[in-house]
C-alpha atoms as a PDB file:
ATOM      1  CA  UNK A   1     152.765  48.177  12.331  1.00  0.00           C
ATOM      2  CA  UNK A   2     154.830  48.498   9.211  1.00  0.00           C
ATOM      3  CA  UNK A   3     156.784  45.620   9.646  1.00  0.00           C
ATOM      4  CA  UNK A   4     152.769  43.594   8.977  1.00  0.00           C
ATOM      5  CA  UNK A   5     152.604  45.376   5.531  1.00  0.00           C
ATOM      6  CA  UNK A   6     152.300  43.165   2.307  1.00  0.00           C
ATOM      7  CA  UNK A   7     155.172  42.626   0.132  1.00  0.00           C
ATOM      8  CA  UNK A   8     152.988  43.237  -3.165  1.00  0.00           C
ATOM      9  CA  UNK A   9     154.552  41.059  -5.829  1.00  0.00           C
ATOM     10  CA  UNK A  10     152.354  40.410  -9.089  1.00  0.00           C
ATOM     11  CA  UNK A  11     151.584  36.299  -8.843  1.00  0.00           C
ATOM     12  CA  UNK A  12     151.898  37.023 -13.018  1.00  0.00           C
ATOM     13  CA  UNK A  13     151.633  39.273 -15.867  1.00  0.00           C
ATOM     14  CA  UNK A  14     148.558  39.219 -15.981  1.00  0.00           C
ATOM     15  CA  UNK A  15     146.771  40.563 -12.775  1.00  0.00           C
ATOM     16  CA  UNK A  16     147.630  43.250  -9.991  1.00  0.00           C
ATOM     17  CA  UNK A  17     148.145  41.365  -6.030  1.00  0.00           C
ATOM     18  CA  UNK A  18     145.302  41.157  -4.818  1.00  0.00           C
ATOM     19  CA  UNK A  19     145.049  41.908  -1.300  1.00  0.00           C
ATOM     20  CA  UNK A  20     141.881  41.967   1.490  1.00  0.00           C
ATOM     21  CA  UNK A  21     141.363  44.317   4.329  1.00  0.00           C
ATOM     22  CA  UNK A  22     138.122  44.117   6.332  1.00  0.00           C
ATOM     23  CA  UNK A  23     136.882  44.988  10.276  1.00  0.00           C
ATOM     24  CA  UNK A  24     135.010  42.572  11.739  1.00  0.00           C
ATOM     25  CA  UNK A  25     133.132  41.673  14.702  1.00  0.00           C
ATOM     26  CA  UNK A  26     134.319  38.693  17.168  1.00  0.00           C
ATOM     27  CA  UNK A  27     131.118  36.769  15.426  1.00  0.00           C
ATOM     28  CA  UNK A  28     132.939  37.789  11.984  1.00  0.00           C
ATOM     29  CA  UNK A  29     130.029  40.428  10.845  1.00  0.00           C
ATOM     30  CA  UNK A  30     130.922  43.805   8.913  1.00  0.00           C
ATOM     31  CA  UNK A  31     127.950  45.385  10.555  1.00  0.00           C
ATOM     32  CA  UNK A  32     124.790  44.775  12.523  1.00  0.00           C
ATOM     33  CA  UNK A  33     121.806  43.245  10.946  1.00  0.00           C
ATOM     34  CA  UNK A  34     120.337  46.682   9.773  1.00  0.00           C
ATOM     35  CA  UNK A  35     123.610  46.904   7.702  1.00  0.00           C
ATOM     36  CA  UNK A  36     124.731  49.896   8.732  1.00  0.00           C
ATOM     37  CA  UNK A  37     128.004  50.923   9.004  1.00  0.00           C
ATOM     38  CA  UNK A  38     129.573  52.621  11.909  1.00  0.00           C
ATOM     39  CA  UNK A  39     132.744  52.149  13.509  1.00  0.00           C
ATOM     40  CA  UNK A  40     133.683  49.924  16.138  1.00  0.00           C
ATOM     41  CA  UNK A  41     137.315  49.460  16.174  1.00  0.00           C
ATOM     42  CA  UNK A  42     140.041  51.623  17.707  1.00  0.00           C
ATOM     43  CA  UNK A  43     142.143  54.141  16.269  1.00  0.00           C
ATOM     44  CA  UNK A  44     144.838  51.792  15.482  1.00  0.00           C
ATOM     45  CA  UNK A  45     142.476  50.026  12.916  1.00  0.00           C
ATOM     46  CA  UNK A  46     142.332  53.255  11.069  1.00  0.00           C
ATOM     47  CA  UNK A  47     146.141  53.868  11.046  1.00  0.00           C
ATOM     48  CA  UNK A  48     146.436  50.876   9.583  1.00  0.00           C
ATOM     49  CA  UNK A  49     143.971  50.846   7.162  1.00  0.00           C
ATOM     50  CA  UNK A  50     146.211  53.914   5.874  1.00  0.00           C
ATOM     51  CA  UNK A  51     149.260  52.320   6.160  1.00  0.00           C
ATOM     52  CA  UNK A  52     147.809  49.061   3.843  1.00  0.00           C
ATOM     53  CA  UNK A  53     146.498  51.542   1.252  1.00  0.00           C
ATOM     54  CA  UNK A  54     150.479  52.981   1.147  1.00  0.00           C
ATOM     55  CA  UNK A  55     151.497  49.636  -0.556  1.00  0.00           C
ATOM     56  CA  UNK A  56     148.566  49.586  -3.032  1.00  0.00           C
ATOM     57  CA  UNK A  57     148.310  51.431  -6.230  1.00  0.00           C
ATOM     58  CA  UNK A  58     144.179  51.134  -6.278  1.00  0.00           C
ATOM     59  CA  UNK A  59     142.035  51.031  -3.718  1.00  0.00           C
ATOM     60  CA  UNK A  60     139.152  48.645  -4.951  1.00  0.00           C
ATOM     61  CA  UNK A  61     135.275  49.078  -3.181  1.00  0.00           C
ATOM     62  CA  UNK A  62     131.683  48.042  -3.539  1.00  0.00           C
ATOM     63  CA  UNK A  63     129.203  50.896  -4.553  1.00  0.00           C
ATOM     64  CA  UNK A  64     127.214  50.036  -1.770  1.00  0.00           C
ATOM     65  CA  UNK A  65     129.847  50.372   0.571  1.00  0.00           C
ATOM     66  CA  UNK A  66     131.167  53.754  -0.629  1.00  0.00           C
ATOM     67  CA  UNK A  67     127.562  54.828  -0.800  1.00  0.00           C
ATOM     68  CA  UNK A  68     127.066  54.280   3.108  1.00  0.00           C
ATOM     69  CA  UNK A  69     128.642  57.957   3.988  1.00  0.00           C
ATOM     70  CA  UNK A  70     131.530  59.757   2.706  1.00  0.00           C
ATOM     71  CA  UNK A  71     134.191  57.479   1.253  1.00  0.00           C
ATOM     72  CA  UNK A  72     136.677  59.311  -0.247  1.00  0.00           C
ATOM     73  CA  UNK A  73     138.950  55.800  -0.553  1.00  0.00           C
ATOM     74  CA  UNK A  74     142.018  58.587  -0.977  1.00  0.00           C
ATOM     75  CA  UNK A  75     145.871  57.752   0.533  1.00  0.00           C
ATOM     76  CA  UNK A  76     144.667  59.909   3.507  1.00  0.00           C
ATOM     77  CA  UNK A  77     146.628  62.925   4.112  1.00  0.00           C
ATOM     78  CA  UNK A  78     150.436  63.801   3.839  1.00  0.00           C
ATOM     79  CA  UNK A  79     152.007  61.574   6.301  1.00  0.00           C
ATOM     80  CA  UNK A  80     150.634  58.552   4.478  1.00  0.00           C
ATOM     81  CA  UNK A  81     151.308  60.302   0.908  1.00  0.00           C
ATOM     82  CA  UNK A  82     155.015  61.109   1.798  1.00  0.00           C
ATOM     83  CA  UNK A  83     155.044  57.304   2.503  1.00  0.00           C
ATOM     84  CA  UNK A  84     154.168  56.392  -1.084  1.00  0.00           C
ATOM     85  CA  UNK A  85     156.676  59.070  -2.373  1.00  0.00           C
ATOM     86  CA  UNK A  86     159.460  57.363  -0.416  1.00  0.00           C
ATOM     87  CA  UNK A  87     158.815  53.758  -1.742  1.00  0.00           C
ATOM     88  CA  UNK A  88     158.151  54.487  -5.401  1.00  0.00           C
ATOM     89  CA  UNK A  89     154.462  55.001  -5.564  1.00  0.00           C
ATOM     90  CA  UNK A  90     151.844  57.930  -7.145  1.00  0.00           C
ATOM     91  CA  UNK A  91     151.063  60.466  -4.450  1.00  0.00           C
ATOM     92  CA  UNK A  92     147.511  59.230  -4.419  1.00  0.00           C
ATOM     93  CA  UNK A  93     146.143  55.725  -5.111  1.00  0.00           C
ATOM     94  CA  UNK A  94     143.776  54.953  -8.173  1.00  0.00           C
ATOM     95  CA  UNK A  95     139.733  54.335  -6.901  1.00  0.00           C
ATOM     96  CA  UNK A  96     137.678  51.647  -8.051  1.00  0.00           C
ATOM     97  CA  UNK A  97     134.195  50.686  -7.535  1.00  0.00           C
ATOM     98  CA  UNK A  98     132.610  48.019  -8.510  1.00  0.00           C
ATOM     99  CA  UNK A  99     128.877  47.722  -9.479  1.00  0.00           C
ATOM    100  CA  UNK A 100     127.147  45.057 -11.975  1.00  0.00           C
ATOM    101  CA  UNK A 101     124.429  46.791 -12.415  1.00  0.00           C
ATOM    102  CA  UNK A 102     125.917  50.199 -13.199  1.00  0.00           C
ATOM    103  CA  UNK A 103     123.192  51.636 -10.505  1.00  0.00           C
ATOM    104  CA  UNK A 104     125.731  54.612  -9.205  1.00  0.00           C
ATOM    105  CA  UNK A 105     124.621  58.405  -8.794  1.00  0.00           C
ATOM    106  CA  UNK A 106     127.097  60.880 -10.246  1.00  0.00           C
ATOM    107  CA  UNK A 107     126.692  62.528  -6.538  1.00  0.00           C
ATOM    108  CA  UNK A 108     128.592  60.340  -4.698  1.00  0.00           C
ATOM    109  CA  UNK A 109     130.974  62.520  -2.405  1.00  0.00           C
ATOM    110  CA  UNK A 110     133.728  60.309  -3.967  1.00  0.00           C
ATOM    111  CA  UNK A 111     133.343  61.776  -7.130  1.00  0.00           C
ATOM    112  CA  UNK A 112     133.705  65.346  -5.908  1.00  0.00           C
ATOM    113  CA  UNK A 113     137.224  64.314  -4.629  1.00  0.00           C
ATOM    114  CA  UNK A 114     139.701  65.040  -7.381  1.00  0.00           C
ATOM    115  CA  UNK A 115     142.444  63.380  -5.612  1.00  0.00           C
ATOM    116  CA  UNK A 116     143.045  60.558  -8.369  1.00  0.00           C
ATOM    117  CA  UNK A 117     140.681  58.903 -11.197  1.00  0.00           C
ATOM    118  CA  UNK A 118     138.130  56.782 -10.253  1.00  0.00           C
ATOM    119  CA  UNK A 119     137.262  53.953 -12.362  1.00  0.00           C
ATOM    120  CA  UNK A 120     133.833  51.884 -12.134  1.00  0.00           C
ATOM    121  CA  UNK A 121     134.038  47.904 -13.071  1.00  0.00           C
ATOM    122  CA  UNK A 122     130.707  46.958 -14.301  1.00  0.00           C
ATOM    123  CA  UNK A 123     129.142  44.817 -16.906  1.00  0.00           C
ATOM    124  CA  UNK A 124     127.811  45.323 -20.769  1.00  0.00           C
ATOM    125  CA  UNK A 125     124.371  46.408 -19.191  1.00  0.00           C
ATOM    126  CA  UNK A 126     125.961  48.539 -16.549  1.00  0.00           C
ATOM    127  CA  UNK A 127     128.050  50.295 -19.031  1.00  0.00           C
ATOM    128  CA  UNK A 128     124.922  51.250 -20.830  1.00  0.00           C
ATOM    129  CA  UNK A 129     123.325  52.470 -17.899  1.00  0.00           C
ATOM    130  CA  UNK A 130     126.512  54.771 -17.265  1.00  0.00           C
ATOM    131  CA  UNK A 131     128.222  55.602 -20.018  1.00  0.00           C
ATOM    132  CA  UNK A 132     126.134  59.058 -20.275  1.00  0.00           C
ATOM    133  CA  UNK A 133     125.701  59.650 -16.271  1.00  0.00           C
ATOM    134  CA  UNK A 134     129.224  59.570 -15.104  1.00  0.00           C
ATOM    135  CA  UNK A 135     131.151  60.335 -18.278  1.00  0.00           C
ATOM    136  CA  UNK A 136     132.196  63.312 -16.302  1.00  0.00           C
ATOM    137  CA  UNK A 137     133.218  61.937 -13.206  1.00  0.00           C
ATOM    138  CA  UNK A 138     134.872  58.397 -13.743  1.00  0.00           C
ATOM    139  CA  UNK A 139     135.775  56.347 -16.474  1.00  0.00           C
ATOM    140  CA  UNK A 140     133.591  53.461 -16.709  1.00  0.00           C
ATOM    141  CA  UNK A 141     134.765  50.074 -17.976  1.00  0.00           C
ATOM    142  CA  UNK A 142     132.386  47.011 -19.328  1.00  0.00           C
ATOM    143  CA  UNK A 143     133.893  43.199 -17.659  1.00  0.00           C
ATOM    144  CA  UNK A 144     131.800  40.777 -18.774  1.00  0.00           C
ATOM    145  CA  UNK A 145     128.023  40.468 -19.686  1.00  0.00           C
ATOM    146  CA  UNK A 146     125.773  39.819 -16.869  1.00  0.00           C
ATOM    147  CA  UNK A 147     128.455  39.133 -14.031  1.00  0.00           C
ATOM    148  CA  UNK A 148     131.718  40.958 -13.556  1.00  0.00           C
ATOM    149  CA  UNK A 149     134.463  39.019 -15.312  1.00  0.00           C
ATOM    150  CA  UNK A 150     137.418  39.042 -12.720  1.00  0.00           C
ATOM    151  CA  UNK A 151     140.031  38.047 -14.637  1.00  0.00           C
ATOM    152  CA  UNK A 152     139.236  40.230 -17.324  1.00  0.00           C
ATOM    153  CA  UNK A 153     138.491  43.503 -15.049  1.00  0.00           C
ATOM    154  CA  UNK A 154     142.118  42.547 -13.409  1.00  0.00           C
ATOM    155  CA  UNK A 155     143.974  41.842 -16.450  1.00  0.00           C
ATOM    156  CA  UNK A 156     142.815  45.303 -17.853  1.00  0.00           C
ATOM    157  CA  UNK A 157     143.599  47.564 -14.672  1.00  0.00           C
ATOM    158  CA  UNK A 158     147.002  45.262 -14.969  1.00  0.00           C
ATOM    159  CA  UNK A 159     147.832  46.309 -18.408  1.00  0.00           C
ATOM    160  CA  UNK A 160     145.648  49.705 -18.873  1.00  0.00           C
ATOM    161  CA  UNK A 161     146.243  51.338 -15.570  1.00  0.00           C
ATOM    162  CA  UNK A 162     149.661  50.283 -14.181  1.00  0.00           C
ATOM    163  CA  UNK A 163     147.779  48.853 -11.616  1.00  0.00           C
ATOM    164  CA  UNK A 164     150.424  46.035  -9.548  1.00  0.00           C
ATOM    165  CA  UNK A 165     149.123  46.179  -6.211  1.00  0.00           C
ATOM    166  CA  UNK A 166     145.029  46.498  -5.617  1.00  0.00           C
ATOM    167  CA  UNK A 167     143.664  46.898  -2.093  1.00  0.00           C
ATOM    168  CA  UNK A 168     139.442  45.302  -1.606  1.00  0.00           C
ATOM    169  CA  UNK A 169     138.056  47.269   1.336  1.00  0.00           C
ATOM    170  CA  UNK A 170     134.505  45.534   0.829  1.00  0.00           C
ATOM    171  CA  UNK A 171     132.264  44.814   1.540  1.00  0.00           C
ATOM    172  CA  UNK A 172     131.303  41.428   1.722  1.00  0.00           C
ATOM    173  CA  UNK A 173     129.355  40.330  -1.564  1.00  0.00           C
ATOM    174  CA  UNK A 174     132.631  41.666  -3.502  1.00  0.00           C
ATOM    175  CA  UNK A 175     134.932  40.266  -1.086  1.00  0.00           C
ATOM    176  CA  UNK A 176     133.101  36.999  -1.338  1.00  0.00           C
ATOM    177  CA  UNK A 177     133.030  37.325  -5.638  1.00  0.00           C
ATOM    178  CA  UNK A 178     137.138  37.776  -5.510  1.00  0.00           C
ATOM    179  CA  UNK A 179     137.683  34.873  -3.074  1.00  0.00           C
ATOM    180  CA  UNK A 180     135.324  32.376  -5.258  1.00  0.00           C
ATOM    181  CA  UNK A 181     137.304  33.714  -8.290  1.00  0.00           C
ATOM    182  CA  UNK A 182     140.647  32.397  -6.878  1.00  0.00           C
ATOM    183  CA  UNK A 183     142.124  36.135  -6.984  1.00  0.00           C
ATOM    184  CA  UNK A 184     143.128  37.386  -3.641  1.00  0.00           C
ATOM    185  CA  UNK A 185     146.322  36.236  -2.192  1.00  0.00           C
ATOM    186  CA  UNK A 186     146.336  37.941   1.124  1.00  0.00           C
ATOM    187  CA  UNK A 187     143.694  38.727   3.695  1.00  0.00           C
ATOM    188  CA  UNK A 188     143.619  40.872   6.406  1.00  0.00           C
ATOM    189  CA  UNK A 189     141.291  41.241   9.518  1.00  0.00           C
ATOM    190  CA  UNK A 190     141.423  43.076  12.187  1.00  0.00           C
ATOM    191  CA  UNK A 191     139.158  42.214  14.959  1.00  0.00           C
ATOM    192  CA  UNK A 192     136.865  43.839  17.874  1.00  0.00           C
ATOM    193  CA  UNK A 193     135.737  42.637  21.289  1.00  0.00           C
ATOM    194  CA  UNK A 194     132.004  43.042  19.772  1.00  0.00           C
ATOM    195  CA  UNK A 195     129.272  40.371  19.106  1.00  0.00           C
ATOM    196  CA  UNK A 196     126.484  41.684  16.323  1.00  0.00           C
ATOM    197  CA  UNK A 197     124.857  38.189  15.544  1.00  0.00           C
ATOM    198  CA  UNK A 198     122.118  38.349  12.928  1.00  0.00           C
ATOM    199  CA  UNK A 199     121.721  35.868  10.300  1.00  0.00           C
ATOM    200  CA  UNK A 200     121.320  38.877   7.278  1.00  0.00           C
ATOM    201  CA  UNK A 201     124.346  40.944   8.761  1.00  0.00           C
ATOM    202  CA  UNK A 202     126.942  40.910   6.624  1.00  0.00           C
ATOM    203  CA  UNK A 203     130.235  39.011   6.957  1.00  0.00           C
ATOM    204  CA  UNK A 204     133.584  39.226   5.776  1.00  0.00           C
ATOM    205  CA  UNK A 205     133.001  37.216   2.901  1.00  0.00           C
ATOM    206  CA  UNK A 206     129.291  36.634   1.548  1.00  0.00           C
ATOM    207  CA  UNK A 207     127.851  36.465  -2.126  1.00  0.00           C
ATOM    208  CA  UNK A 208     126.760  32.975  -2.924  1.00  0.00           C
ATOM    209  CA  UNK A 209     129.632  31.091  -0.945  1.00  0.00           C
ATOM    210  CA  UNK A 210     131.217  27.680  -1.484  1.00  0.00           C
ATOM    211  CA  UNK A 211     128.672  24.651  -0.936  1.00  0.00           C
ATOM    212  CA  UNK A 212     130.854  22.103  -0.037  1.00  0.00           C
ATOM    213  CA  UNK A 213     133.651  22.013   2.741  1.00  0.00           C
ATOM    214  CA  UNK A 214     136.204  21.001  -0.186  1.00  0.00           C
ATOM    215  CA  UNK A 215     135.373  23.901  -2.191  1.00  0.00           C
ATOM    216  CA  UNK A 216     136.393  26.777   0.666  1.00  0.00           C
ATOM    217  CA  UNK A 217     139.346  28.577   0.378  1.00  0.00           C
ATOM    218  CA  UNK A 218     142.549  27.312   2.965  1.00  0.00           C
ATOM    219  CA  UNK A 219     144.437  29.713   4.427  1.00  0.00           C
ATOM    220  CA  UNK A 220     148.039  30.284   6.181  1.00  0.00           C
ATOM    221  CA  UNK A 221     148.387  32.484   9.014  1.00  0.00           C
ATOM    222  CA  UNK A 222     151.576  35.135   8.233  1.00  0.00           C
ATOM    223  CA  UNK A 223     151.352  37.159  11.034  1.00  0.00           C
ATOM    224  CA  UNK A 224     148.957  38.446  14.131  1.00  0.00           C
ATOM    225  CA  UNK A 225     149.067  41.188  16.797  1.00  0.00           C
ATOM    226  CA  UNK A 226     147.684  43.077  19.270  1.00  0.00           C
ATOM    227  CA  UNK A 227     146.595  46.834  19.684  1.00  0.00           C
ATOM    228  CA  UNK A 228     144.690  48.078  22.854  1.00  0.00           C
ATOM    229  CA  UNK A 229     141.290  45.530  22.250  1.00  0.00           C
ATOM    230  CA  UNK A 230     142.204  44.597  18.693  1.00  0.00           C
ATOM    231  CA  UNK A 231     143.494  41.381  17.314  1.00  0.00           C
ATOM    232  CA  UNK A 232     145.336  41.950  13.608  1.00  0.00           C
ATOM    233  CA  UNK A 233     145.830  39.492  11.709  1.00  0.00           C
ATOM    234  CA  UNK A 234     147.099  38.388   8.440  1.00  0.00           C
ATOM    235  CA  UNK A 235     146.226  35.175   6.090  1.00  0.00           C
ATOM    236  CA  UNK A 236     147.997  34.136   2.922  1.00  0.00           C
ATOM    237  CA  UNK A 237     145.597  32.540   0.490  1.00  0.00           C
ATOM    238  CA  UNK A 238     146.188  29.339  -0.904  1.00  0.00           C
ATOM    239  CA  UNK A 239     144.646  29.376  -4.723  1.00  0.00           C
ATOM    240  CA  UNK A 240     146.554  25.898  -5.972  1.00  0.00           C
END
């Protein structure tokens, strides 16, 4: 499975590569229509879910997402940590969740994980509406007014944080934000033999969407495979 792992380059010097990683049903959906998550691919998903996090140097999610149970969004454990030794990397990867609204509760088991810094992307409100609450636990930082300012947040976690490789594990209104901004250069899905349907379940990619066929993002396919009932695969993302 190694040999699928991104080559993280920087596209410039101004933003971190930018790479996707999502489970998804054969119908494309994250979960079923009550949008709750539970898992539904095989152990080999999870391995490599690991092993993609070993070539990032943050790990970037949704609050809603690591709100859902206990996301910890650490390297996960010393096999994978000796990995990130051995190529040049921190033990453990920065955390970053994203939230416009700045609606996160200090409580989050995330925060009580002292593995590595967390850092919150919101906006000029949602810095307001944090600064005090999780002064303690994460260092909050304002990118944009109303909307999260993507190439602002990345330029920042480029230039503040060292940050040269960045990992989006969801879910799919942030996946769908990135993608519309023109920011991710890889994706990767892995998926399951499983059919959810449901028109509010949500997909791989959601927020408000391109409305025209012309608009949508192409793709190249890099690589696929196959372990026990999973398909992997791996797109390139063409932002010219």
């Amino acid at each position: 499975m190694t040999a699928f792992l991104p080559n993280p380059v920087a596209p410039n010097d101004d933003r971190p590569f930018v790479y996707l990683n999502a489970s998804i049903s054969a119908d494309g959906k994250l979960a079923p229509a009550n949008r709750v998550f539970e898992p539904f691919t095989n152990s080999h998903d999870e391995r490599f879910l690991h092993l993609l996090r070993t070539r990032a140097d943050a790990v970037m999610a949704g609050h809603r997402t690591v709100a859902t149970g206990d996301v910890k969004m650490d390297a996960g454990g010393k096999r994978f940590e000796s990995i990130r030794l051995r190529e040049g990397r921190a033990r453990q990867n920065l955390r970053i969740l994203v939230s416009a609204t700045g609606s996160v509760s200090p409580s989050l088991p995330i925060f009580s994980t002292k593995s590595s810094p967390v850092i919150l992307l919101t906006t000029s409100e949602g810095f307001k509406a944090t600064k005090v609450s999780l002064k303690e636990v994460a260092h909050v930082v304002a990118c944009g007014e109303q909307t999260i300012d993507w190439k602002m947040a990345l330029s920042q976690l480029y230039k503040q944080w060292g940050v040269r490789s960045l990992l989006c594990e969801g879910g799919g209104d942030l996946n769908g934000t990135l993608i519309q901004a023109g920011v991710v250069d890889e994706v990767y899905a892995t998926i399951a033999p499983f059919i959810f349907g449901g028109r509010n379940a949500p997909t791989l990619a959601d927020s408000s969407g391109f409305q025209h066929l012309a608009h949508g993002k192409s793709l190249v396919l890099k690589h696929r495979f196959r372990r026990g009932t999973n398909l992997f695969f791996c797109f390139k993302v063409l932002n010219g």
